[in-house]
Protein backbone atom coordinates (compact mmCIF):
# COMPACT_ATOMS: atom_id res chain seq x y z
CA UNK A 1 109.29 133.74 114.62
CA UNK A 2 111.51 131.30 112.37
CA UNK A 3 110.28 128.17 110.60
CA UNK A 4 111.51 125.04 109.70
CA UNK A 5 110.55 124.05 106.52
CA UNK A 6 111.58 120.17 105.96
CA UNK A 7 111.71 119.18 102.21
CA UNK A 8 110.73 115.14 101.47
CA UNK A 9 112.24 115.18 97.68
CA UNK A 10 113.25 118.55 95.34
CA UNK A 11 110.29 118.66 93.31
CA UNK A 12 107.91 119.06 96.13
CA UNK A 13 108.81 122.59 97.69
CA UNK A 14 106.84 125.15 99.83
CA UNK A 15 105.44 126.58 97.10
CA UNK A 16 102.99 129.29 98.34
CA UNK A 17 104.06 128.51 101.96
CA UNK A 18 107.29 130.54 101.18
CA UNK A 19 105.43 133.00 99.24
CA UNK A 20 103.42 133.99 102.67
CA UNK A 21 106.05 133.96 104.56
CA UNK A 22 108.58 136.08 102.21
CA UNK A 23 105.23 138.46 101.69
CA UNK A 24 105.25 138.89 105.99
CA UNK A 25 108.83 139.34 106.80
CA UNK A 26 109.00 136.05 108.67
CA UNK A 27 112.50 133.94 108.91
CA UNK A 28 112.78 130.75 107.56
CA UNK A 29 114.91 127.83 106.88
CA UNK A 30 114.56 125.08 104.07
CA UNK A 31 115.96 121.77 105.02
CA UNK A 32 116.54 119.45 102.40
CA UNK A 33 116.16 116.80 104.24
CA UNK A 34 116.48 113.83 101.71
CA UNK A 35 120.18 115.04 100.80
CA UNK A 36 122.95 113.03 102.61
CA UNK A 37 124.84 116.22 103.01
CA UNK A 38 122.27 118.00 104.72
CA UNK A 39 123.11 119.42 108.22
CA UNK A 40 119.83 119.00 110.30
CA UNK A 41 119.62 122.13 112.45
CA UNK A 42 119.02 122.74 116.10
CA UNK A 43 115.70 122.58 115.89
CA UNK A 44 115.07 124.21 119.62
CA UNK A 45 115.92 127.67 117.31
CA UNK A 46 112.85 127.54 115.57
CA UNK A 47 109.24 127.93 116.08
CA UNK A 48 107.47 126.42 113.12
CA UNK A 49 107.78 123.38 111.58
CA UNK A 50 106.13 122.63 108.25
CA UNK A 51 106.53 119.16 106.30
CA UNK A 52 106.27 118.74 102.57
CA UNK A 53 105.39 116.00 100.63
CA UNK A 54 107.08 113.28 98.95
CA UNK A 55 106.66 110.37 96.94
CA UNK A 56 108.04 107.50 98.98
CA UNK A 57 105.46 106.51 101.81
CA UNK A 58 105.88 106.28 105.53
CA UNK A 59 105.79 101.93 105.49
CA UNK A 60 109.43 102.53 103.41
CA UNK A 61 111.37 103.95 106.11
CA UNK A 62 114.26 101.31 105.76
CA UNK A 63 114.88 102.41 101.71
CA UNK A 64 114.37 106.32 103.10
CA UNK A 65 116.37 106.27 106.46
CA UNK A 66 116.23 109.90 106.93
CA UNK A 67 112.48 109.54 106.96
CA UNK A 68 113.52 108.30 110.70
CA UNK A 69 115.07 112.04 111.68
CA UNK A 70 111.43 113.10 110.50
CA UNK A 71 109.87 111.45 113.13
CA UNK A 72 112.38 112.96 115.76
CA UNK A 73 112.04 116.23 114.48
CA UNK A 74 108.47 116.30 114.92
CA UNK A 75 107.84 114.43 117.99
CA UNK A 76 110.49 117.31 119.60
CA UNK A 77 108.22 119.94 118.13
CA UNK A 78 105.31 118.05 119.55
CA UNK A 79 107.16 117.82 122.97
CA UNK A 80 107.54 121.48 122.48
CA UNK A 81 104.08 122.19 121.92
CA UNK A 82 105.17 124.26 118.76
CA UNK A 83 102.80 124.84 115.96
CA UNK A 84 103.30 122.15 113.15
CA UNK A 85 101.88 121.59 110.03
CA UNK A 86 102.23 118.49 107.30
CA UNK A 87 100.99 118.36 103.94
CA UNK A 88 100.18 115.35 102.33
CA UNK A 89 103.48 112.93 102.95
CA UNK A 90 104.05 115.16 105.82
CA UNK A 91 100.34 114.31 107.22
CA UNK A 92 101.14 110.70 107.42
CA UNK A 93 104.32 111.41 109.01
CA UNK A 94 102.49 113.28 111.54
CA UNK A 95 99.73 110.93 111.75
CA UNK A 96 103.19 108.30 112.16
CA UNK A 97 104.25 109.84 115.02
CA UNK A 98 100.90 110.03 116.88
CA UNK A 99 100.65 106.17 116.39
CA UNK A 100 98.57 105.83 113.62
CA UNK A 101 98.30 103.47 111.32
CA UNK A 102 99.44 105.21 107.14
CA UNK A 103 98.91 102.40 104.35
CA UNK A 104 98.44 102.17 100.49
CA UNK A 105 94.51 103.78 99.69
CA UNK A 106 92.10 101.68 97.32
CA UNK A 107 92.85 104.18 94.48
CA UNK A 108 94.86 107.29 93.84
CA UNK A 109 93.38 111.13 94.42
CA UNK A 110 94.85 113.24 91.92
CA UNK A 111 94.05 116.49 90.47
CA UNK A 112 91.16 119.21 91.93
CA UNK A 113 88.47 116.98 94.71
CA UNK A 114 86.16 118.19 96.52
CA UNK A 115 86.63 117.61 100.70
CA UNK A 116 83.93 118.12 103.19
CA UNK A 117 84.62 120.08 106.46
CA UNK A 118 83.45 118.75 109.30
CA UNK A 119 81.71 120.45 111.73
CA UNK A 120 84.47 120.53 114.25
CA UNK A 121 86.91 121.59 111.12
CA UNK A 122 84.14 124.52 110.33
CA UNK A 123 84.59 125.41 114.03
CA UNK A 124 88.73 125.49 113.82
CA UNK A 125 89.45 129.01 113.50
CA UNK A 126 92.90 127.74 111.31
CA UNK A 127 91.24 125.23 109.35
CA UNK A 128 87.78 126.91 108.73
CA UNK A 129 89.69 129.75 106.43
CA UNK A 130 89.67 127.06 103.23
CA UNK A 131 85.87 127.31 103.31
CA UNK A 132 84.69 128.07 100.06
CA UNK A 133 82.40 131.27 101.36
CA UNK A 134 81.62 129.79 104.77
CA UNK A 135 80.44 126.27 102.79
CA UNK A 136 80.94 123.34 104.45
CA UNK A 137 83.17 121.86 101.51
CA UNK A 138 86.20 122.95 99.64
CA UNK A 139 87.90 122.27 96.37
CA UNK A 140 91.53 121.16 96.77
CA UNK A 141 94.74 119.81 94.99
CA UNK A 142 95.11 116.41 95.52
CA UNK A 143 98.26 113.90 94.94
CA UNK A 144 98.29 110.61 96.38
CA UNK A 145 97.37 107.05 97.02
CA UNK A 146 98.36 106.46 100.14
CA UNK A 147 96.14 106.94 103.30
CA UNK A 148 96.14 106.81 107.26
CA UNK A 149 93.68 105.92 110.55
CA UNK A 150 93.09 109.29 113.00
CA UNK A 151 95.29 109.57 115.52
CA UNK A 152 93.93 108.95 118.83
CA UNK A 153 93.15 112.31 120.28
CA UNK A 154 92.83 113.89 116.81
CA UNK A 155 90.14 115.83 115.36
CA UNK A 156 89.01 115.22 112.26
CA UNK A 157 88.70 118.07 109.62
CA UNK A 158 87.58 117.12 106.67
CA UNK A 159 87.07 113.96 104.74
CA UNK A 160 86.28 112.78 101.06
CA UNK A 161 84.48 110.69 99.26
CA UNK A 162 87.22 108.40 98.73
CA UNK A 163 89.09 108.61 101.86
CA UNK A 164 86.90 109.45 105.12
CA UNK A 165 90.47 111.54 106.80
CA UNK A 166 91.37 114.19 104.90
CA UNK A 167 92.80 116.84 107.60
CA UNK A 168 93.15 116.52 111.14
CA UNK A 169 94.12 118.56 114.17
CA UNK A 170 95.96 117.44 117.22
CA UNK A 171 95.82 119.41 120.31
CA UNK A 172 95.54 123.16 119.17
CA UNK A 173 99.19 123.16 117.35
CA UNK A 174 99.29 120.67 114.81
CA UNK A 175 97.43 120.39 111.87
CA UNK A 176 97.88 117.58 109.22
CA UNK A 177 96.46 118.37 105.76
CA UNK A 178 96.48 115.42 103.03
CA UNK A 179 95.82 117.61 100.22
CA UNK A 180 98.58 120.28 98.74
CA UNK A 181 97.45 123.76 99.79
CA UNK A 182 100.82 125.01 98.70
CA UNK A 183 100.38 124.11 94.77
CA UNK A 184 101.04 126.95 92.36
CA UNK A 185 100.74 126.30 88.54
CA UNK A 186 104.11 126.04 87.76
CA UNK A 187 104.15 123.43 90.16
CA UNK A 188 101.28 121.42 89.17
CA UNK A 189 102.77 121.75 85.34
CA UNK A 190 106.10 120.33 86.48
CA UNK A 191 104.45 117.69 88.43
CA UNK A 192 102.27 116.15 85.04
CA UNK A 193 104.78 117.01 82.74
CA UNK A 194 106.23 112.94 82.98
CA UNK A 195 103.07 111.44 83.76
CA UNK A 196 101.18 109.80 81.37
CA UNK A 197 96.96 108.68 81.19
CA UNK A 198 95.99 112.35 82.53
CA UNK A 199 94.81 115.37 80.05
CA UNK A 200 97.30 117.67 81.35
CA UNK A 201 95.62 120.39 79.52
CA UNK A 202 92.58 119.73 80.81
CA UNK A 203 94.05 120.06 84.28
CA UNK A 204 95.66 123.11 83.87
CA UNK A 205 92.74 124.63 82.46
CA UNK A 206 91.16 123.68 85.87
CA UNK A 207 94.16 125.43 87.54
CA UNK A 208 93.82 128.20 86.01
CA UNK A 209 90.11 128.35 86.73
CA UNK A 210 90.30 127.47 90.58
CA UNK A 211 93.76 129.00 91.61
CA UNK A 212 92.83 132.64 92.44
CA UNK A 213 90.69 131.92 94.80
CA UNK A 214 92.78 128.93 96.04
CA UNK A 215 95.34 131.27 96.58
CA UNK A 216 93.26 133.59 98.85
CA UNK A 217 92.40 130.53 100.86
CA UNK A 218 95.53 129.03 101.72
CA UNK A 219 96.97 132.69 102.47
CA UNK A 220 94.21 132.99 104.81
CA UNK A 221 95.37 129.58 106.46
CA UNK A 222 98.71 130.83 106.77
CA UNK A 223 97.62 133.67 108.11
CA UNK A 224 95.61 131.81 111.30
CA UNK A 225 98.35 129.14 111.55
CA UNK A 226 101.96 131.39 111.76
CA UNK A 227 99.71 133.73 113.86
């Protein structure tokens, strides 16, 4: 096994993603992607791919030009039939590359939201793992404003109040998540520590609350999808 792990900006890393993966002996690669000077890989040597997110949006390809490799790199993985997964920017990319339609949202998601699992995600033996206690619904870390249509041929996973697609699966390999199950609290401090009109405290207090158990959950994705 060796994964590609695709980086959208430096700030938004593989956070726990890494941590699995260091924790099971499995190879992996980091690929800055966003730096000029980045060599992109041969990516027929690995057998993962997982997409971070990012805060440019998939409609600003021409002012993020290696957003375009992106799309390569995953429709060859898709060719492939190789497991891939995107979180949040790397969701819409996915959902890109399928056809989809990805667009500006009515209003940003940020901070700890509840998502409902659909049946069919309840069913997903991957996707069913973030179940709060075999509950249809799950509490996740959410950053964004931006949005997309299914995919044709997708199944839908879970949805929102706000935004009906949440997480969908194409085929059996590829999962798209628009929520960051890869947060730790370091991260989520470094990500409010320049934004202003949130009570930072507030949400770290939350963190702190929800993250052992949000831990166990996305390890027990990881688990299912690198398996």
């Amino acid at each position: 096994m060796n994964v590609l792990i695709i980086k959208n900006i430096e700030t938004e890393g593989p956070g726990t993603i890494e941590d699995f993966l260091r924790e099971k002996g499995i190879t992996y690669s980091i690929l800055e992607l966003y730096d000029c000077k980045a060599e992109v890989p041969d990516v027929r040597q690995y057998s993962h791919l997982v997409i971070m997110g990012g805060p440019m949006a998939v409609y600003e390809m021409e002012g993020y030009p290696f957003l375009n490799y992106e799309v390569a790199i995953i429709r060859a993985f898709m060719v492939a039939r190789k497991p891939l997964l995107g979180i949040c920017l790397g969701a819409q990319m996915i959902a890109h590359a399928l056809g989809a339609r990805v667009y500006a949202g009515r209003t940003k998601e940020i901070g700890w939201y509840t998502v409902d699992i659909t049946d069919e995600g309840m069913k997903d033996p991957v996707f069913s793992s973030l179940s709060l206690d075999g509950s249809d619904s799950a509490r996740v870390f959410q950053w964004h404003g931006d949005t997309f249509d299914l995919p044709r041929e997708a199944v839908r996973l879970a949805s929102s109040a706000l935004y009906e697609n949440q997480a969908f699966r194409y085929r059996d390999n590829v999962y798209a998540l628009q929520f960051h199950i890869e947060v730790t609290p370091q991260m989520i401090r470094e990500w409010f520590k320049d934004e202003e009109g949130f009570d930072v405290d507030e949400m770290l207090r939350q963190t702190e609350a929800l993250y052992t158990e949000y831990h166990r959950r996305a390890f027990r994705f990881y688990e299912g999808f690198f398996s």
